[in-house]
Protein backbone atom coordinates (compact mmCIF):
# COMPACT_ATOMS: atom_id res chain seq x y z
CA UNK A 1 -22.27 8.06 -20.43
CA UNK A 2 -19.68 5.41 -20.44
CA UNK A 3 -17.01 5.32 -23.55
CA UNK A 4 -14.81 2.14 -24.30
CA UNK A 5 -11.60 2.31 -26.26
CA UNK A 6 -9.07 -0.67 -26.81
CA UNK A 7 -6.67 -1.45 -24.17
CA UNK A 8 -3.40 0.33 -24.89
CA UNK A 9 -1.34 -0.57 -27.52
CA UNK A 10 0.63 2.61 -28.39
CA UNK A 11 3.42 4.57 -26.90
CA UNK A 12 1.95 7.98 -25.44
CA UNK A 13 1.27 10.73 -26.96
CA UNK A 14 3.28 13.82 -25.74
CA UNK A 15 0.99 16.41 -25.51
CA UNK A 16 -3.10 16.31 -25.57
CA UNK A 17 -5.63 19.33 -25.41
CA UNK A 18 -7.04 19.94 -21.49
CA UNK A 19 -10.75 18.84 -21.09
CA UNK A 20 -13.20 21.57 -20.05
CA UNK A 21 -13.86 22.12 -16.43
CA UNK A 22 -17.72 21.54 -17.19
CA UNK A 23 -16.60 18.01 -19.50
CA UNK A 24 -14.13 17.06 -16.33
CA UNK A 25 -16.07 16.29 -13.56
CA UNK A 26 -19.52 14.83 -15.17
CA UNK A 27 -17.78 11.80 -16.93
CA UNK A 28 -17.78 12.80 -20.13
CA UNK A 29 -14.82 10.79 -22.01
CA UNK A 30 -13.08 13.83 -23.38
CA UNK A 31 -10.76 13.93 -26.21
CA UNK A 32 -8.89 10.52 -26.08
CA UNK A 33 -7.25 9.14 -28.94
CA UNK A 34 -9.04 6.03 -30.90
CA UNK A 35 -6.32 3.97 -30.24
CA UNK A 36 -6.16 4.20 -27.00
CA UNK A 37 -2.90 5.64 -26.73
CA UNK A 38 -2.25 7.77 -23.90
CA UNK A 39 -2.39 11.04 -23.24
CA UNK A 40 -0.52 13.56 -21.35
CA UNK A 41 -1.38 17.52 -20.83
CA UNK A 42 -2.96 19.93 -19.85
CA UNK A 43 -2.03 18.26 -16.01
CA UNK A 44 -4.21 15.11 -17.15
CA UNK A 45 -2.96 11.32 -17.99
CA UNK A 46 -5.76 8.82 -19.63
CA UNK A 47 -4.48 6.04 -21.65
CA UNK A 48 -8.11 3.68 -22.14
CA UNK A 49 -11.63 3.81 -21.67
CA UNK A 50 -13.08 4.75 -17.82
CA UNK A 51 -14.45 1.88 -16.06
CA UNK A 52 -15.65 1.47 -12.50
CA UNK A 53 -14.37 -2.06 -11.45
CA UNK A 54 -13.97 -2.72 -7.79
CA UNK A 55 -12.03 -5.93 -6.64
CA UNK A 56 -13.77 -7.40 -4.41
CA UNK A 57 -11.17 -10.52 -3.55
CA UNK A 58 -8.39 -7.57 -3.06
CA UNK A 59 -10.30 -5.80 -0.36
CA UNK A 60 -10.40 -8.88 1.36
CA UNK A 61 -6.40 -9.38 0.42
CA UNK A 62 -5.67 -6.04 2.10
CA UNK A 63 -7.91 -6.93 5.43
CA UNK A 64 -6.05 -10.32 5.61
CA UNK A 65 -2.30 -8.61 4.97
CA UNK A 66 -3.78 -6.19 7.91
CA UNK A 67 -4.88 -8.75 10.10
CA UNK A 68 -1.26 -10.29 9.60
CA UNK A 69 0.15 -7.25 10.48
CA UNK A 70 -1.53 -6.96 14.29
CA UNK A 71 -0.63 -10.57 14.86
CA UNK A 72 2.64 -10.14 14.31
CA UNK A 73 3.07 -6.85 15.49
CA UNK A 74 1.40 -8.52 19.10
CA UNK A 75 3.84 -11.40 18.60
CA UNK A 76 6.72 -8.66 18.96
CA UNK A 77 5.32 -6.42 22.00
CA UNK A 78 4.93 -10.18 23.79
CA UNK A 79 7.97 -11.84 25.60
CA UNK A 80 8.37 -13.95 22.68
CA UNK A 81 9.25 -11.39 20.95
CA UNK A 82 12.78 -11.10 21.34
CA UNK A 83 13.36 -15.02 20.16
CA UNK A 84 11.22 -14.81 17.24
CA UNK A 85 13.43 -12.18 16.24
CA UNK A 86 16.61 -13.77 17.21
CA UNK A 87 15.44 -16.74 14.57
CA UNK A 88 14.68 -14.50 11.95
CA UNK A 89 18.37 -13.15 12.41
CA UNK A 90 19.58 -16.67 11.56
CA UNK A 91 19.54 -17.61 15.41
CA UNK A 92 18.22 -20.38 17.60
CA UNK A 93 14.77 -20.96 18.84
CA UNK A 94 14.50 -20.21 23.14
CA UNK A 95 11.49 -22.01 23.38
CA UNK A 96 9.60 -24.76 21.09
CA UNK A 97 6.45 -22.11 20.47
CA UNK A 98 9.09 -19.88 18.91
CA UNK A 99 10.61 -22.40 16.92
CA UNK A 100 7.27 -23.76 15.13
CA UNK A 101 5.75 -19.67 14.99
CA UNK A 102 9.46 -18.92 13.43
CA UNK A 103 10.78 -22.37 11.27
CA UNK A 104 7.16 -23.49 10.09
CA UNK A 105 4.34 -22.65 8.15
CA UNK A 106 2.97 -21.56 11.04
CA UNK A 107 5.68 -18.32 9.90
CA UNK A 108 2.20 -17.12 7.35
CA UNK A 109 -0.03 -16.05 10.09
CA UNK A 110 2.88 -13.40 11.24
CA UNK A 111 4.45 -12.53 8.41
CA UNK A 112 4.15 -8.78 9.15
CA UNK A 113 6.54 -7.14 6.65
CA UNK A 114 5.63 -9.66 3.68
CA UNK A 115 1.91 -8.26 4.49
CA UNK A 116 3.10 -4.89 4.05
CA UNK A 117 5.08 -5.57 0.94
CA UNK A 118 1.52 -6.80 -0.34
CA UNK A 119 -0.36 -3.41 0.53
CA UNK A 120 2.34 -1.71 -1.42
CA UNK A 121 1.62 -4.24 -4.73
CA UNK A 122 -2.12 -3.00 -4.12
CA UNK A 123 -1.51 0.55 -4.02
CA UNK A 124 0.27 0.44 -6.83
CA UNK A 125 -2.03 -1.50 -8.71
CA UNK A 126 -4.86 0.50 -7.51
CA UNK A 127 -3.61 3.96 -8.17
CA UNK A 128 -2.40 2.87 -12.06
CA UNK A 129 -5.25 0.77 -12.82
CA UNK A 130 -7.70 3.70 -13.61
CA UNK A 131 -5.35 5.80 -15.90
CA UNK A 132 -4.75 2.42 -17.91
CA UNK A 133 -8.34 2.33 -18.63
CA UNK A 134 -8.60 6.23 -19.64
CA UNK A 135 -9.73 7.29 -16.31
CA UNK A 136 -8.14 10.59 -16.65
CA UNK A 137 -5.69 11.68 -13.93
CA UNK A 138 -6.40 15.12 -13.28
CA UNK A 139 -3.01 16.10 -11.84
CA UNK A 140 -4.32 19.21 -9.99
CA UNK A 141 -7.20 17.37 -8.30
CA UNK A 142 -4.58 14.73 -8.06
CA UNK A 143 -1.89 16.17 -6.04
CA UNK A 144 -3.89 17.88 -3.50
CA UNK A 145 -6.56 15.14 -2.83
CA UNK A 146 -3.61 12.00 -2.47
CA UNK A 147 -1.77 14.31 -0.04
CA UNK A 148 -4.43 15.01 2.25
CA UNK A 149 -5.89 11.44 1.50
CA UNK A 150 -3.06 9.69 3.30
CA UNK A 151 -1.82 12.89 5.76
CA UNK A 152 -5.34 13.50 7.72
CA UNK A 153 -5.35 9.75 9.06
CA UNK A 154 -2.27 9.54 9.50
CA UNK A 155 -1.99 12.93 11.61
CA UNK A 156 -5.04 11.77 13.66
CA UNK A 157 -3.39 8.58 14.39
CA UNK A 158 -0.22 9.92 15.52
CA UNK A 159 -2.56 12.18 17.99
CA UNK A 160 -4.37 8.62 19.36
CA UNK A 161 -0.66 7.86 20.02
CA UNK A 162 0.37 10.99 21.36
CA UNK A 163 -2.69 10.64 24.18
CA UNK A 164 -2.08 7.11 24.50
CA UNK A 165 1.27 7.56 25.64
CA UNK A 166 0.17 10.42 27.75
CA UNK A 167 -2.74 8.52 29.74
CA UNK A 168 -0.66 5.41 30.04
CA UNK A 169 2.22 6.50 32.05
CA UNK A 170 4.50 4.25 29.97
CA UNK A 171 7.59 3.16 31.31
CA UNK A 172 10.22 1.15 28.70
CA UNK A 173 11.21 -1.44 31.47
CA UNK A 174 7.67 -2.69 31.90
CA UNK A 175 7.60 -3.71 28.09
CA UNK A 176 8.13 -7.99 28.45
CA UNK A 177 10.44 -7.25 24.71
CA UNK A 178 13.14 -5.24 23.22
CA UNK A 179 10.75 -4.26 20.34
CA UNK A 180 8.10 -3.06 23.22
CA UNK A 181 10.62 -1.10 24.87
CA UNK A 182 11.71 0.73 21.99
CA UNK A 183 8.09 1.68 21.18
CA UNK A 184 7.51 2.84 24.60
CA UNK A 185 7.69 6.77 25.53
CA UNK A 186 7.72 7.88 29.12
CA UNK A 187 7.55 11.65 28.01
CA UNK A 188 6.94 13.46 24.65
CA UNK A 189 9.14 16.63 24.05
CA UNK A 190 7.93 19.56 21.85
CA UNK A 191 10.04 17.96 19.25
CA UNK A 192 9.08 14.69 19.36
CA UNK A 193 5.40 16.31 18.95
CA UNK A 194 6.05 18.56 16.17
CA UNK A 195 8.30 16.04 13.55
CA UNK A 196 5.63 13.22 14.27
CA UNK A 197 3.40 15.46 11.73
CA UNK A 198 6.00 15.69 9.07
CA UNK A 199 5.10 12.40 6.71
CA UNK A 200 7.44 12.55 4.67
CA UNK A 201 10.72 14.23 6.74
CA UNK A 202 9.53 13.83 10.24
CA UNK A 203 9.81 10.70 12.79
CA UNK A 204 7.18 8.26 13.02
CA UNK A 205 8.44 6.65 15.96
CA UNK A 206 5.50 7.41 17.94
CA UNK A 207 3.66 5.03 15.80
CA UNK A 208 5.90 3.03 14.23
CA UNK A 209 3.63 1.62 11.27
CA UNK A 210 3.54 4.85 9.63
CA UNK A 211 6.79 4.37 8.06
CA UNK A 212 4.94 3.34 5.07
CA UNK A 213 3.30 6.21 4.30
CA UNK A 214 6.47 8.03 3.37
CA UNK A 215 6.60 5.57 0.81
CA UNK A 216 3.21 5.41 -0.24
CA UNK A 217 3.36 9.37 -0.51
CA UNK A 218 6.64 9.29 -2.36
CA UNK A 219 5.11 7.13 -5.14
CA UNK A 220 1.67 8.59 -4.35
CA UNK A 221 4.20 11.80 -6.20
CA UNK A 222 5.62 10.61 -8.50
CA UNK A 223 2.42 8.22 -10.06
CA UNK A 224 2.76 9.91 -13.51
CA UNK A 225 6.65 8.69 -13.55
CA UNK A 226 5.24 5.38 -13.15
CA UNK A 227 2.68 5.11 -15.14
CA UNK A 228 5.02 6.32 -18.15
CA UNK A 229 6.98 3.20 -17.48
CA UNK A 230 4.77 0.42 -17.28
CA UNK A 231 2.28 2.04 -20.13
CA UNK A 232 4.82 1.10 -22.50
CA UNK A 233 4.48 -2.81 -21.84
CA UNK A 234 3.71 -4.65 -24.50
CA UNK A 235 4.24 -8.05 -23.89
CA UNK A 236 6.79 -10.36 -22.04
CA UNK A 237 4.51 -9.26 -19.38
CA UNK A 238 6.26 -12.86 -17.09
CA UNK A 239 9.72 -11.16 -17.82
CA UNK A 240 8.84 -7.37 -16.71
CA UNK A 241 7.09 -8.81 -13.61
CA UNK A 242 10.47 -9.85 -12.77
CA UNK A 243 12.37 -7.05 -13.45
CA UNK A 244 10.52 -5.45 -9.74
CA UNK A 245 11.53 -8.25 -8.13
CA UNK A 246 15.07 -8.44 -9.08
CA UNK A 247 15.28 -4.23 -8.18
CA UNK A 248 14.29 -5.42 -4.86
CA UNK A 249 16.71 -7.68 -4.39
CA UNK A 250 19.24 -5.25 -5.46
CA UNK A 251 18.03 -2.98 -3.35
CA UNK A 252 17.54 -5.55 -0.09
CA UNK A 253 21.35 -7.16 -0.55
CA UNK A 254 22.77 -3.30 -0.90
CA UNK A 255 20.69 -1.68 1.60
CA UNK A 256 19.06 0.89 -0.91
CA UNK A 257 15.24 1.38 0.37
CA UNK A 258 14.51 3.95 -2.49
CA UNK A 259 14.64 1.12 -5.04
CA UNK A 260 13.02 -1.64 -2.75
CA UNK A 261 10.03 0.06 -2.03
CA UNK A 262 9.68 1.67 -5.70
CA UNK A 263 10.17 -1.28 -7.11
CA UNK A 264 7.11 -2.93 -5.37
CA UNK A 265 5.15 0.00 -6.30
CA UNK A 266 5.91 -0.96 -9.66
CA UNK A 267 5.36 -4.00 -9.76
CA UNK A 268 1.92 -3.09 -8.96
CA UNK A 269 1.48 -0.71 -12.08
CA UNK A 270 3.00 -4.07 -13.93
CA UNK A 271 0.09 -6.12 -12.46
CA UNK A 272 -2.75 -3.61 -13.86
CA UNK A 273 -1.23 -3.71 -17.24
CA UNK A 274 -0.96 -7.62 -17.27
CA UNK A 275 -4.80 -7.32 -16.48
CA UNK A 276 -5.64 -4.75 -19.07
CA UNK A 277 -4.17 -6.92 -21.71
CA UNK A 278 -5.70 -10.08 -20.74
CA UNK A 279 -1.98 -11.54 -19.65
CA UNK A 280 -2.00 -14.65 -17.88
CA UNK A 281 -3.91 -17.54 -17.03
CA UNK A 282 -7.68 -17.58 -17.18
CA UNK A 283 -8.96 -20.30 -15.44
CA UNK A 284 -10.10 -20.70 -12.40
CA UNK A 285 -8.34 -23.57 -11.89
CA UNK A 286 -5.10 -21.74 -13.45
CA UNK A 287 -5.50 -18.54 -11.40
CA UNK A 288 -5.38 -20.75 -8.03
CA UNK A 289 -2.34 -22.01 -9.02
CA UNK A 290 -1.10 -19.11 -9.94
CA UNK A 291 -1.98 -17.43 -6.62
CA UNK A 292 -0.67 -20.74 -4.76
CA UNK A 293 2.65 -20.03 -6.49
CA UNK A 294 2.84 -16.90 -5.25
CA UNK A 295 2.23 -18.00 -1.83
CA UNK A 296 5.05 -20.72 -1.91
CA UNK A 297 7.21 -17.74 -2.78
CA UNK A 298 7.01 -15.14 -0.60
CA UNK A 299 7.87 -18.03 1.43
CA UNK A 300 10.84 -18.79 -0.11
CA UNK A 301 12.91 -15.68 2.06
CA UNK A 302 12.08 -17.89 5.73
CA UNK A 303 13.13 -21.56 3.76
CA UNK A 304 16.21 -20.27 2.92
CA UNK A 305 16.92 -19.05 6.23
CA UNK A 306 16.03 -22.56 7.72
CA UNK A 307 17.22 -25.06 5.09
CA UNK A 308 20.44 -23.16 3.98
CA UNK A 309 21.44 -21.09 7.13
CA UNK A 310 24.97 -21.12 5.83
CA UNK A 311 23.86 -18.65 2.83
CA UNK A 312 25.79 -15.21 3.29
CA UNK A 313 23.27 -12.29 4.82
CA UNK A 314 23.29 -10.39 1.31
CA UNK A 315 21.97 -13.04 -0.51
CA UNK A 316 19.66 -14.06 1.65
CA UNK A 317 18.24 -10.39 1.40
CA UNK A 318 18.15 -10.77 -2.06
CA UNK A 319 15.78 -13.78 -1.80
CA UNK A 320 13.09 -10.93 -0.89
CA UNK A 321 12.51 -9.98 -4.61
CA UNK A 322 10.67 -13.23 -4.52
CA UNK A 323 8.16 -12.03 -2.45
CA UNK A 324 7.39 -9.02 -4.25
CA UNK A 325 6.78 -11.63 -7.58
CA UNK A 326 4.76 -13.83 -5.10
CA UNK A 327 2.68 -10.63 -3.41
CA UNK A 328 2.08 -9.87 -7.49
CA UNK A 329 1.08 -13.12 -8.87
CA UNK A 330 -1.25 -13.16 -5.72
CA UNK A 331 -2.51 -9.77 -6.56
CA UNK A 332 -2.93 -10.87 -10.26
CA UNK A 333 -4.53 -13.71 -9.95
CA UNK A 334 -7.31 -12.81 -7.45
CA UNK A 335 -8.53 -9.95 -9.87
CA UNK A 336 -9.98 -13.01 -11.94
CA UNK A 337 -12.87 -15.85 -10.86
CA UNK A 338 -11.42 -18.51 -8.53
CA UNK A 339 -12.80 -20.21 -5.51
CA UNK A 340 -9.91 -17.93 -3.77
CA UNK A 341 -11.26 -14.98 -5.11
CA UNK A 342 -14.44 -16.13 -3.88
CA UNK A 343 -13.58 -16.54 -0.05
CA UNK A 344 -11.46 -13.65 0.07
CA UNK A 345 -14.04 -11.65 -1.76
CA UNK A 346 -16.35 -13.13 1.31
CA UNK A 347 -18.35 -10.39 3.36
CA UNK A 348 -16.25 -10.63 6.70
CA UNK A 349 -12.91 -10.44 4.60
CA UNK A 350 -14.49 -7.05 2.78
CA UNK A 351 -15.39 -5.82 5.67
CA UNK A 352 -11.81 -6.30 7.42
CA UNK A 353 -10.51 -4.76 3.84
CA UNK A 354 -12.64 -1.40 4.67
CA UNK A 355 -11.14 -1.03 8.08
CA UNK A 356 -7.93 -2.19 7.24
CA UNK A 357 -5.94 1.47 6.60
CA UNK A 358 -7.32 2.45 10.30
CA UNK A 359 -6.64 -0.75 11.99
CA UNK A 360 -2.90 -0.52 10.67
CA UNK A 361 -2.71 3.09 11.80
CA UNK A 362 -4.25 2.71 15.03
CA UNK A 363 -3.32 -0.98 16.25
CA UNK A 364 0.37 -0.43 17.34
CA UNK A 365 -0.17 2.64 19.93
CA UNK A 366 -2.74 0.35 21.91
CA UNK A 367 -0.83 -2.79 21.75
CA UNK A 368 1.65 -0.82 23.53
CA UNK A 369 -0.80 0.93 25.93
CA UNK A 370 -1.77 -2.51 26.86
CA UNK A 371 1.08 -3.96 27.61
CA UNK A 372 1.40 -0.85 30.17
CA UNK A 373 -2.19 -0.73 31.70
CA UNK A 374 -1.31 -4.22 32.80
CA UNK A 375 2.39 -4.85 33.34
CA UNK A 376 2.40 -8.15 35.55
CA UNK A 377 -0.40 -10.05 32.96
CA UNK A 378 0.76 -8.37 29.30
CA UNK A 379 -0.38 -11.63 27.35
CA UNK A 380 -3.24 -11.23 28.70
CA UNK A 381 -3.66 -7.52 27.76
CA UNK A 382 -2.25 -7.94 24.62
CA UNK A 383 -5.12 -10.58 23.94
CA UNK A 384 -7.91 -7.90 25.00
CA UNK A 385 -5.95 -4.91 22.85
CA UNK A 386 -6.33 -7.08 19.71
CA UNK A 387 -9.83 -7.22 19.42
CA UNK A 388 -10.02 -3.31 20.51
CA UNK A 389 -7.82 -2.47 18.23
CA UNK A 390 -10.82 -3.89 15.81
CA UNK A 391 -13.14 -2.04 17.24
CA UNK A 392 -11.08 1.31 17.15
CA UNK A 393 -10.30 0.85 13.89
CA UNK A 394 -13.99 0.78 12.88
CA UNK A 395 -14.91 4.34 14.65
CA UNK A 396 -11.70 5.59 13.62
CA UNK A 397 -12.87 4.80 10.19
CA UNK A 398 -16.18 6.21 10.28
CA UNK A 399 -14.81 9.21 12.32
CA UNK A 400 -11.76 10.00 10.83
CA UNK A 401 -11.19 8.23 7.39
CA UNK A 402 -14.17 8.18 5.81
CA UNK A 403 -14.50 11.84 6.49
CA UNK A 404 -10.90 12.47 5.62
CA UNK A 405 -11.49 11.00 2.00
CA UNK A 406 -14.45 13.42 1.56
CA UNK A 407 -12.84 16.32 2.09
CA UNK A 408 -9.92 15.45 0.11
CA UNK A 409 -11.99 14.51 -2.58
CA UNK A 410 -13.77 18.14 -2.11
CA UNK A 411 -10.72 19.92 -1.76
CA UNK A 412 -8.94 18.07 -4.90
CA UNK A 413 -12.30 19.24 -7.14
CA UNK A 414 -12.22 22.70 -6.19
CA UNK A 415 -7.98 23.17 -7.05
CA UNK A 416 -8.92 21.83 -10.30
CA UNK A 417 -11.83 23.93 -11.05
CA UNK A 418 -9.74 26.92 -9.98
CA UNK A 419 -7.06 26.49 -11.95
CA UNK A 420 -9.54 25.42 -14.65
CA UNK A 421 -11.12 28.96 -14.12
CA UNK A 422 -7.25 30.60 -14.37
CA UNK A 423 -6.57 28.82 -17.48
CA UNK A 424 -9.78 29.35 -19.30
CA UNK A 425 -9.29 33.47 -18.42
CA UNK A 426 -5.78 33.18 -19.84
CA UNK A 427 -7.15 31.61 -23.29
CA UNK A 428 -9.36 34.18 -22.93
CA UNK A 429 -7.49 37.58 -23.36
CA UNK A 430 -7.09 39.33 -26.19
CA UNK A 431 -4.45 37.51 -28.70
CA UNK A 432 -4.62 34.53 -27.19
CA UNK A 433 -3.93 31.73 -29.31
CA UNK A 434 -5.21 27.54 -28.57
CA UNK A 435 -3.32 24.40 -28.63
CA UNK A 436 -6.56 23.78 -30.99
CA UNK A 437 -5.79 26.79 -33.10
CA UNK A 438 -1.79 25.99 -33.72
């Protein structure tokens, strides 16, 4: 049974009956307001009517932002490494390849922490989009299912890393970069071993692209927070798009990552409302603009840098809420028809969206393995570890992910029928009096 309701247009309510365990995990729509309002209690959030819309253009988004990531991640383990990051520090190019991969538009195809800045736009979009549409968040199914969700891979990557390191006999001085040789690990100590598995206090180190997932589990947490902000959005939807972006900024010019990454979190959540209310252009024509726009600014960070290198440091770290209003406007507008949308909702694209959490948790441990298997020829290793990396990532989803997601799934149903059970033996004792009954 499907149920439709209007898109929000109310504050939320502060307190809404719990559905049955039987009503809660067979679809039924439960007791929603009419107004679509939403509702909080009872450890559940809806605000909508359920719907079952999958974006296909943003899976491909999220396999191209991981694509970007190995490229540039293999751009840093090579010995070009250490001048393309010289340039981005405002210095000058040691060798014309540099120069045009740094100072050009060339700069796209390795833009490895704008790409990451985009998967956090998604997840945020992803995670608030359902609630907005009255897709109830079951808070006890919630917790426990996100949390293993995102620790399993993550724990089974660091382990690829941990026998990578092992089998590789890796020594820092071999790496041809700076960035190589801090990645590289001649030993692991019981230490180093045991914080690795701590996601959101321990070290990722070991495999440096899980730095993310702290985030991602930090707003993973505190989703509810979130979605209490951006329900309340009305309209000036262009205005509280920017509001993310200028957070970031703050955040970037006063070295405060709590608000920089929470902010583009947000301005996820921001995007699914603008969708929900039909904000923004329509057209296809429009909506490739749009996502054109947003391309020109997340390039707007690496102009400044070359056309006004006399800028101070702190403002030029400001210029990176721009890229969190450019990852958005991308996100935004390739939820809607466009020949864009079209390619990147293209079956190659898809399928590098499906692999693309594994291939980012797996890809850095072998281009560093690489490098070490083969000292004296590491471009040449690191051009056979990119296409492994590929194929890795594909088992490691089938073997690891995919499995992963099911049993989180299983174990987030089975907390919430529990505590279902608990709570319907409470209401039943003797005395007991219902929210219905009050």
């Amino acid at each position: 049974m499907h149920c439709w309701h209007a898109v929000p247009s109310d504050p939320p309510r502060p307190f809404a009956p719990r559905r049955r365990p039987e009503q809660r995990h067979r679809g039924a729509c439960g007791r929603t307001r009419r107004d679509g309002g939403a509702l909080i209690g009872g450890g559940r959030l809806v605000a909508g009517a359920p719907e079952g819309d999958r974006f296909a253009a943003l899976d491909g988004l999220r396999g191209l932002a991981a694509v970007i990531v190995v490229i540039y991640h293999a751009l840093l383990a090579s010995a070009w490494g250490n001048g393309f990051q010289v340039v981005l520090g405002g210095g000058v190019p040691d060798s014309p390849l540099v120069g045009i991969v740094a100072n050009t538009p060339v700069r796209y195809l390795v833009m490895g922490p704008e790409a990451v800045i985009v998967f956090f736009v998604l997840s945020g979009f992803v995670l608030t989009w359902p609630m907005l549409g009255g897709r109830g968040l079951d808070l006890w199914s919630y917790y426990p299912r996100r949390i293993l969700r995102l620790w399993l891979p993550s724990a089974a990557a660091m382990v690829l890393a941990m026998v990578l390191i092992l089998v590789t006999a890796q020594r820092p001085e071999d790496a041809p970069s700076m960035w190589g040789r801090t990645y590289s690990f001649p030993t692991l100590s019981a230490g180093d071993v045991l914080n690795s598995f701590f996601l959101l206090t321990g070290d990722t180190k070991l495999n440096n692209p899980l730095w993310t997932l702290r985030w991602e589990l930090l707003f993973s947490l505190l989703l509810p927070v979130a979605f209490l902000l951006v329900v309340r959005i009305r309209r000036r939807h262009g205005l509280w798009l920017l509001v993310p972006g200028l957070a970031v900024a703050v955040g970037n010019a006063f070295s405060v990552p709590a608000l920089t990454y929470g902010a583009v979190f947000l301005a996820g959540g921001v995007v699914a409302v603008m969708l929900r209310q039909d904000a923004g252009p329509r057209s296809a024509v429009a909506n490739g603009a749009m996502a054109l726009g947003g391309l020109l600014l997340i390039g707007v960070p690496d102009a400044v840098r070359v056309l006004l290198p006399a800028i101070p440091a702190p403002v030029r770290a400001g210029t990176q809420g721009l890229v969190v209003v450019g990852a958005a406007l991308i996100v935004l507008a390739l939820t809607r028809r466009s020949l864009l949308s079209r390619l990147l909702g293209s079956a190659p694209l898809r399928f590098l969206g499906r692999i693309s959490f594994s291939l980012y948790l797996v890809h850095v441990p072998i281009l560093i393995a690489a490098v070490h298997v083969a000292p004296g020829t590491p471009h040449r290793a690191l051009l056979i570890a990119i296409p492994v990396a590929f194929v890795v990532a594909w088992i490691f989803m089938r073997v690891v992910e995919q499995p992963s997601a099911r049993f989180s799934r299983t174990v987030g149903r089975r907390v919430s029928v529990f505590v279902a059970g608990l709570e319907a033996d409470r209401d039943a004792l003797p005395g007991r009096v219902g929210l219905q009954d009050r």
